[in-house]
PDB file of N, CA and C in Angstrom:
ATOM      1  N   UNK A   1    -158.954  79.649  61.520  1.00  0.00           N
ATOM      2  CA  UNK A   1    -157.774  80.399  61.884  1.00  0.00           C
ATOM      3  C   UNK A   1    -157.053  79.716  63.037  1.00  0.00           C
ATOM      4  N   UNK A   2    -155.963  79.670  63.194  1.00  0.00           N
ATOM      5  CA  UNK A   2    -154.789  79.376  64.137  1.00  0.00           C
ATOM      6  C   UNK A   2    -154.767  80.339  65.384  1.00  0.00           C
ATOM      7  N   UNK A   3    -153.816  79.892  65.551  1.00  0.00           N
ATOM      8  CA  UNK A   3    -153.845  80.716  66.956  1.00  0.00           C
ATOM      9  C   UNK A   3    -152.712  82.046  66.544  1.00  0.00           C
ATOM     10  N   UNK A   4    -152.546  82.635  67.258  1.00  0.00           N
ATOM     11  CA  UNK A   4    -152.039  84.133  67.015  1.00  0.00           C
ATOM     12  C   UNK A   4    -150.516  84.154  67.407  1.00  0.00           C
ATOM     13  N   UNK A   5    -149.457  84.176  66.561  1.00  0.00           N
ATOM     14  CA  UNK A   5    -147.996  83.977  66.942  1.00  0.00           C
ATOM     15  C   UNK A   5    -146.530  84.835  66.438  1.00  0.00           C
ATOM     16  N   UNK A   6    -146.226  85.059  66.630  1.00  0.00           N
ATOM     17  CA  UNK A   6    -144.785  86.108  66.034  1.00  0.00           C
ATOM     18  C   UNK A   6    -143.913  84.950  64.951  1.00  0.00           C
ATOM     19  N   UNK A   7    -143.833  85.287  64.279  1.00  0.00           N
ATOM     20  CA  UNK A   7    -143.492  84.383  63.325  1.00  0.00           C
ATOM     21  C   UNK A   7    -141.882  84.432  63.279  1.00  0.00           C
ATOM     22  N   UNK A   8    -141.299  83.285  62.358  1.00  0.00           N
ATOM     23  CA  UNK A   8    -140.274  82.804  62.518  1.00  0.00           C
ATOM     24  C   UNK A   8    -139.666  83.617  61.120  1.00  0.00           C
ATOM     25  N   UNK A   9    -140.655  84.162  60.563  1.00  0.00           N
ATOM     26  CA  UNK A   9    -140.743  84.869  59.014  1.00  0.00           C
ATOM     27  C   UNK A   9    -140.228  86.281  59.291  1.00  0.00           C
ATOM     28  N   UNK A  10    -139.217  86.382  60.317  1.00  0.00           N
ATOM     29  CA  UNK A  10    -139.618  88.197  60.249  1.00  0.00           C
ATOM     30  C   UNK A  10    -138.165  88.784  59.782  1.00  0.00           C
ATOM     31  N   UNK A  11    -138.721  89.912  60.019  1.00  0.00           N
ATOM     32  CA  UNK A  11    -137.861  90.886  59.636  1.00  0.00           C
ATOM     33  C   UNK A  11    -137.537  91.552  60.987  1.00  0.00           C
ATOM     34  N   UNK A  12    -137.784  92.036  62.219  1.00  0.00           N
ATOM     35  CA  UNK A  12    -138.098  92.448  63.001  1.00  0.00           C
ATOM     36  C   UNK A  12    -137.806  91.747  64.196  1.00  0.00           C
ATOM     37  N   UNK A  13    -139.368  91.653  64.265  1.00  0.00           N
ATOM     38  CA  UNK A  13    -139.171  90.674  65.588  1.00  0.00           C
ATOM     39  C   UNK A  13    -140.642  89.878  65.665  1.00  0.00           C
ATOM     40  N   UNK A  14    -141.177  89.777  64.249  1.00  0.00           N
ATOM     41  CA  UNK A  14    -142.095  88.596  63.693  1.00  0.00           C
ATOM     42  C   UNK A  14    -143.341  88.756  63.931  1.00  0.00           C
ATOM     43  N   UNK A  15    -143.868  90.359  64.623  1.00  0.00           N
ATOM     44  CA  UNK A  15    -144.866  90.810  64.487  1.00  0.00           C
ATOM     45  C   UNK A  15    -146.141  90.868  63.507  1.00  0.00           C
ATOM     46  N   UNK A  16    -145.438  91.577  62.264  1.00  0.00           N
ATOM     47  CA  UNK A  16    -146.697  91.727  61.623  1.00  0.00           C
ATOM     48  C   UNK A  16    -146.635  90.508  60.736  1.00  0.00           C
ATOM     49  N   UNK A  17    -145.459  89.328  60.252  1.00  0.00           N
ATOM     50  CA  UNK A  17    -145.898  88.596  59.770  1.00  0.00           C
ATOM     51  C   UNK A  17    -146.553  87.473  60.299  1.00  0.00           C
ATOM     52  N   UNK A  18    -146.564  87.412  61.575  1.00  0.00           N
ATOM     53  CA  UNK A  18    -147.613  86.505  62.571  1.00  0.00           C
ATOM     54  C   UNK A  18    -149.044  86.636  62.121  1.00  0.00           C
ATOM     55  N   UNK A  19    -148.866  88.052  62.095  1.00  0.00           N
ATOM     56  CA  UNK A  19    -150.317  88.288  61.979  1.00  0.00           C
ATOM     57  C   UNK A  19    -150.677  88.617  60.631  1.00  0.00           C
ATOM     58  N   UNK A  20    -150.179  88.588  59.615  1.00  0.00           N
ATOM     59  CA  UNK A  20    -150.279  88.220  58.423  1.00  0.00           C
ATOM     60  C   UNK A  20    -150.492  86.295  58.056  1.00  0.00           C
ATOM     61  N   UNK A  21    -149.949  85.842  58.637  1.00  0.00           N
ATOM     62  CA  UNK A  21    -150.372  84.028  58.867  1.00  0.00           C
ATOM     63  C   UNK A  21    -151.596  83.837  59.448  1.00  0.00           C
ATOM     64  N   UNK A  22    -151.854  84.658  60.662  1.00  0.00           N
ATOM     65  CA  UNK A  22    -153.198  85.032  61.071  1.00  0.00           C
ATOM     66  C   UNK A  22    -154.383  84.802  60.311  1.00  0.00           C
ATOM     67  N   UNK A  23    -154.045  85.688  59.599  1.00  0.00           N
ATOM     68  CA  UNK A  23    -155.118  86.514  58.907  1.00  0.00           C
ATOM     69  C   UNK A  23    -155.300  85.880  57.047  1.00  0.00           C
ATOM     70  N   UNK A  24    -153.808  85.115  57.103  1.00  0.00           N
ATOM     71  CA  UNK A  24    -154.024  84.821  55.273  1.00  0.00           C
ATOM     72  C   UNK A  24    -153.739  85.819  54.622  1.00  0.00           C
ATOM     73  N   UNK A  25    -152.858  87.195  55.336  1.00  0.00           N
ATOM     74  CA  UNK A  25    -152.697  87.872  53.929  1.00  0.00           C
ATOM     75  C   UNK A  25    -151.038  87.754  53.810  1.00  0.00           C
ATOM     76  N   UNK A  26    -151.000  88.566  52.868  1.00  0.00           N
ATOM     77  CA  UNK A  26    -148.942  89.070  52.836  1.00  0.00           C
ATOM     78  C   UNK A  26    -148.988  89.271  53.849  1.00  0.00           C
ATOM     79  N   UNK A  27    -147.159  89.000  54.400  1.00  0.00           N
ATOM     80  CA  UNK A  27    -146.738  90.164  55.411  1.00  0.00           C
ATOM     81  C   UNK A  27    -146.118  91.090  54.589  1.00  0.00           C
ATOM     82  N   UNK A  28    -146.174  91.446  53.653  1.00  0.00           N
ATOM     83  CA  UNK A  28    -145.339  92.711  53.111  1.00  0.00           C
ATOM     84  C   UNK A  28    -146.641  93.905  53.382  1.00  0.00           C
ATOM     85  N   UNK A  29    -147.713  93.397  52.792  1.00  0.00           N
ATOM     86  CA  UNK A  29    -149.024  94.484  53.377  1.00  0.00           C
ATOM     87  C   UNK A  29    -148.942  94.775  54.647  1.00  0.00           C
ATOM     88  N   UNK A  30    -149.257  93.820  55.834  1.00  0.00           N
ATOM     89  CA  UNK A  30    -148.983  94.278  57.054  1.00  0.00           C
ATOM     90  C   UNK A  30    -147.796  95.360  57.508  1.00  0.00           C
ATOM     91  N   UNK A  31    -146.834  94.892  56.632  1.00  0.00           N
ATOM     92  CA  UNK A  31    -145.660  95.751  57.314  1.00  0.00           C
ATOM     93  C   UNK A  31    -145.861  97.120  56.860  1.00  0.00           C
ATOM     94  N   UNK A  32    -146.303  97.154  55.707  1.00  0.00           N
ATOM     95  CA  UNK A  32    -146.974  98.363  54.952  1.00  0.00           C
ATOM     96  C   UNK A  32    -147.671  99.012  55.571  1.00  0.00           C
ATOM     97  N   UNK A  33    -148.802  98.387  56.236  1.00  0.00           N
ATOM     98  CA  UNK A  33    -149.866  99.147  57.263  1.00  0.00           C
ATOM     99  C   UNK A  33    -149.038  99.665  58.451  1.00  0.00           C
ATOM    100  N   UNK A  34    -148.377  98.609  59.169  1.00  0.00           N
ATOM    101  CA  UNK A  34    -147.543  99.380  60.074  1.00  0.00           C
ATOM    102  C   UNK A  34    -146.921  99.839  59.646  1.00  0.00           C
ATOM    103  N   UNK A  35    -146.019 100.315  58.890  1.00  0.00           N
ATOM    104  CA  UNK A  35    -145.535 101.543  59.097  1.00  0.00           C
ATOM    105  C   UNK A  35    -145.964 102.604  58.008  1.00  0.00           C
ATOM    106  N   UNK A  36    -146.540 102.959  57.671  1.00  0.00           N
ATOM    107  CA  UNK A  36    -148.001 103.765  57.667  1.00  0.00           C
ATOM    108  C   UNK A  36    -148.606 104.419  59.201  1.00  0.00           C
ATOM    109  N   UNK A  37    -148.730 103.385  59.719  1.00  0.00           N
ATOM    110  CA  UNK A  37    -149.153 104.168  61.018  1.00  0.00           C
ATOM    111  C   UNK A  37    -148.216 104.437  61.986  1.00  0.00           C
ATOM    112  N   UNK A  38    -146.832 104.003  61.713  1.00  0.00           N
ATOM    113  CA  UNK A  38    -146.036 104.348  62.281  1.00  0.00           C
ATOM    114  C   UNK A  38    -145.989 106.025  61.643  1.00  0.00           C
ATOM    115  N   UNK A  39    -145.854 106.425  60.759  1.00  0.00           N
ATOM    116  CA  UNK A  39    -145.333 107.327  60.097  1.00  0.00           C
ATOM    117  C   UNK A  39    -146.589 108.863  60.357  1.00  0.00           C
ATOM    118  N   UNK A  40    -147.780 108.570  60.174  1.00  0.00           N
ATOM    119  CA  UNK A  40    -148.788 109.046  60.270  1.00  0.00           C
ATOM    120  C   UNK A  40    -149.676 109.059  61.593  1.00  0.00           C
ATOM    121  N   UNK A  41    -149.577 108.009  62.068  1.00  0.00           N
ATOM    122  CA  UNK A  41    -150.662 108.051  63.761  1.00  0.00           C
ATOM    123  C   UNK A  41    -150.125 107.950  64.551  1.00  0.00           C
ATOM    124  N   UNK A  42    -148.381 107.521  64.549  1.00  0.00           N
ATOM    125  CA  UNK A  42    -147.444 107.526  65.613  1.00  0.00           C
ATOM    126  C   UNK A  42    -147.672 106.302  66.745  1.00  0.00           C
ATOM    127  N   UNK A  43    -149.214 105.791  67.047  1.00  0.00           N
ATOM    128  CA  UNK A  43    -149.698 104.513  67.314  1.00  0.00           C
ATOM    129  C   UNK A  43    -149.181 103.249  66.966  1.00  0.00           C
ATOM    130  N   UNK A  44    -148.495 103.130  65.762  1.00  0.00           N
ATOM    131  CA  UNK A  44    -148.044 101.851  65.644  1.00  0.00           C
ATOM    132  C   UNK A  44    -146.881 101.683  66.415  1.00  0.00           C
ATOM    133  N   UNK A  45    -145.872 102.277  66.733  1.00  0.00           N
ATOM    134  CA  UNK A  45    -144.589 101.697  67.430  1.00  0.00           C
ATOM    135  C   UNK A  45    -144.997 101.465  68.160  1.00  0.00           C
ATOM    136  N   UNK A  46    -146.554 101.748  69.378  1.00  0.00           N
ATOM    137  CA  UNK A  46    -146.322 101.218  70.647  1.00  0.00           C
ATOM    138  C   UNK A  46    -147.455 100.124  70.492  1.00  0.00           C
ATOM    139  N   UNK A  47    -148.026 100.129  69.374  1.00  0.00           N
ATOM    140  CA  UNK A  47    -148.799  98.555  69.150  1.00  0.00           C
ATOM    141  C   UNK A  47    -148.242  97.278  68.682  1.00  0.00           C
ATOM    142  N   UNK A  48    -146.957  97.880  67.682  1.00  0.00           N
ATOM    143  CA  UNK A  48    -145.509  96.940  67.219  1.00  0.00           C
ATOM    144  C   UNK A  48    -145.398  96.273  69.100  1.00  0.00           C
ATOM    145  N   UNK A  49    -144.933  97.335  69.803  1.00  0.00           N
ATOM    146  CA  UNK A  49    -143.698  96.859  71.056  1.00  0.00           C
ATOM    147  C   UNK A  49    -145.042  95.913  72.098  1.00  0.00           C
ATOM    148  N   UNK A  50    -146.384  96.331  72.048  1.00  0.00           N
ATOM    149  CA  UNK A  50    -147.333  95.802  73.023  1.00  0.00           C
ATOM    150  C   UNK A  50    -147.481  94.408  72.300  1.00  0.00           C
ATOM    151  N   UNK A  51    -147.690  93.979  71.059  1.00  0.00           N
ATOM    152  CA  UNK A  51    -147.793  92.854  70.638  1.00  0.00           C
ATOM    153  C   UNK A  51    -146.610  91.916  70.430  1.00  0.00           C
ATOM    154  N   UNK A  52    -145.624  92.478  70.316  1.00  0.00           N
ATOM    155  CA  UNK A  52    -144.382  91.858  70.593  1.00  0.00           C
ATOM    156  C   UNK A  52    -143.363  91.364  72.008  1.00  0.00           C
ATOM    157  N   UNK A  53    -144.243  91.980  72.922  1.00  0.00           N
ATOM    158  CA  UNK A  53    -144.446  91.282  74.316  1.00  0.00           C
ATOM    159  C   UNK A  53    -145.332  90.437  74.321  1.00  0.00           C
ATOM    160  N   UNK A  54    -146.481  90.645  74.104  1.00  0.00           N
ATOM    161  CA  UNK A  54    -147.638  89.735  74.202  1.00  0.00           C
ATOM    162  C   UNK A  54    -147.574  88.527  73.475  1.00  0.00           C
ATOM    163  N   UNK A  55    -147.377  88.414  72.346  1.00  0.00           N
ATOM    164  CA  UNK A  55    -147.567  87.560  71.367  1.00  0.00           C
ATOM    165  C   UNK A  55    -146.283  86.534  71.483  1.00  0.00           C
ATOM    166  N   UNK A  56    -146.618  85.020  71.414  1.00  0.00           N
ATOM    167  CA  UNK A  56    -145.497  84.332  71.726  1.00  0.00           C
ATOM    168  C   UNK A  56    -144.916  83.734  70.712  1.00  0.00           C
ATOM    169  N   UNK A  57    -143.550  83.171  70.430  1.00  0.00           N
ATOM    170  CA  UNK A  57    -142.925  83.048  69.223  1.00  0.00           C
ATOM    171  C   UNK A  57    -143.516  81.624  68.530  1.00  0.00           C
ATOM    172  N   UNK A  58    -143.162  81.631  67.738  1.00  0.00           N
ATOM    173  CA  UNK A  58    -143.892  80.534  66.964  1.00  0.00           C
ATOM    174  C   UNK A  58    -142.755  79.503  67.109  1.00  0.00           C
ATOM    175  N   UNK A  59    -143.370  77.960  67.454  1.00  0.00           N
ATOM    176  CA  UNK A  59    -142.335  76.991  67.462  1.00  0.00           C
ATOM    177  C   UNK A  59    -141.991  76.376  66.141  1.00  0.00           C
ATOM    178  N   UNK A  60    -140.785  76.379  66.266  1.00  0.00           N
ATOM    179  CA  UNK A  60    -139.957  75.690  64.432  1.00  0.00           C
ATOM    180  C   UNK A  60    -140.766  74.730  64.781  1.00  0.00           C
ATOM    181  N   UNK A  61    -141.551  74.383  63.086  1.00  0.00           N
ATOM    182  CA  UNK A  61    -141.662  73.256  62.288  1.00  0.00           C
ATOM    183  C   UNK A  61    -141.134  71.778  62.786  1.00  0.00           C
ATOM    184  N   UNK A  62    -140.986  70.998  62.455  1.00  0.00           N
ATOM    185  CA  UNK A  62    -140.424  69.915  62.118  1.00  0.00           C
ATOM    186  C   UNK A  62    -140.361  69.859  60.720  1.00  0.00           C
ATOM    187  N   UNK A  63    -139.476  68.692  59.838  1.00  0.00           N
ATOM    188  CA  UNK A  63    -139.355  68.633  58.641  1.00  0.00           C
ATOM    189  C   UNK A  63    -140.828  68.154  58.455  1.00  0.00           C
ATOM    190  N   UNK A  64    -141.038  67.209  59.168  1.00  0.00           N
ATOM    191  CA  UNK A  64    -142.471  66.245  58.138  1.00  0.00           C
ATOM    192  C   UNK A  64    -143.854  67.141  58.325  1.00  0.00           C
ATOM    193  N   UNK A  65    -143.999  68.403  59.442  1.00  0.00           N
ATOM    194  CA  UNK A  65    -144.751  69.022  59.391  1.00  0.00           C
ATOM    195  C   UNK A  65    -144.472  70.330  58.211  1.00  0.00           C
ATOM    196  N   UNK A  66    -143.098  70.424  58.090  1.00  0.00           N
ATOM    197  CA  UNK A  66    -142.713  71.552  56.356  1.00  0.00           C
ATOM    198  C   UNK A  66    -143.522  70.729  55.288  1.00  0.00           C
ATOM    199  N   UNK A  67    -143.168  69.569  55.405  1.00  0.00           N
ATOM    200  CA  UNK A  67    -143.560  68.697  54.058  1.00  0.00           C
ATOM    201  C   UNK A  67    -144.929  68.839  54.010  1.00  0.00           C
ATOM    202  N   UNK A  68    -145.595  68.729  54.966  1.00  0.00           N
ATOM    203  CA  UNK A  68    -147.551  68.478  54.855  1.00  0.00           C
ATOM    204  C   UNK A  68    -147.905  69.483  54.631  1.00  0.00           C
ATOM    205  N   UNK A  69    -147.522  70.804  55.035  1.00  0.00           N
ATOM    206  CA  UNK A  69    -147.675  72.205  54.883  1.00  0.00           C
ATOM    207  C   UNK A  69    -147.358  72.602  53.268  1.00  0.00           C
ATOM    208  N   UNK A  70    -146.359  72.075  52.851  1.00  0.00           N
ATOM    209  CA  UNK A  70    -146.008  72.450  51.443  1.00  0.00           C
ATOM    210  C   UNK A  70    -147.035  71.337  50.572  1.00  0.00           C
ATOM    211  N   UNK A  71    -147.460  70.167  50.799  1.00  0.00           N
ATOM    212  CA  UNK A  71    -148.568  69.541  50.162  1.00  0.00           C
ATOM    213  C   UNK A  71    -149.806  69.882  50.613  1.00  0.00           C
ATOM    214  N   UNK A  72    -150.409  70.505  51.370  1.00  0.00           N
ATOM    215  CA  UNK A  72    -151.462  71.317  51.710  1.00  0.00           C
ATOM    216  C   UNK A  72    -151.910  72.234  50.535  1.00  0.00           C
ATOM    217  N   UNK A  73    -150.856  72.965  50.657  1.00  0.00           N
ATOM    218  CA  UNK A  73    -150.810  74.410  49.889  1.00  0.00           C
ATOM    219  C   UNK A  73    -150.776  74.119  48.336  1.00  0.00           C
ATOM    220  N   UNK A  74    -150.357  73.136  48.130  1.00  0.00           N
ATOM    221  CA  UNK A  74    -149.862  72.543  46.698  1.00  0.00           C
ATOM    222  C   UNK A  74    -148.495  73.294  46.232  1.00  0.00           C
ATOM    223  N   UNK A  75    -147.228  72.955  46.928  1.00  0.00           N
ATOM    224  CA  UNK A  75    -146.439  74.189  46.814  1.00  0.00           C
ATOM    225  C   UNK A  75    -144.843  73.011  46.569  1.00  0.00           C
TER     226      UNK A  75
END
């Protein structure tokens, strides 16, 4: 695993798909979970806003690091 980052992928403000890169899963699940618990435990908005301070943005790519990443993956 990588290190832990707000992604450049978001919708938001790159929370849960950071941590969907994290972790190897979707971020559409993550966002799912949060807000789920947004909706139900009321806990997620202030775990959204605590990790979105905390967590630092992810630095753009370079092209030749897109390219190795997309031949990695076989993509």
């Amino acid at each position: 695993m990588g290190k832990l980052y707000r992604s450049s992928n978001k919708v938001i403000a790159g929370v849960c798909a950071g941590v969907a890169e994290y972790f190897g899963w979707d971020a559409k699940i993550v966002r799912l979970i949060a807000l789920l618990c947004l909706i139900f435990g009321g806990c997620g908005a202030v775990a959204y806003v605590i990790l979105w301070v905390l967590m630092p943005l992810q630095k753009e790519k370079s092209y030749a690091e897109r390219l190795k990443d997309r031949i990695d993956n076989g993509k």
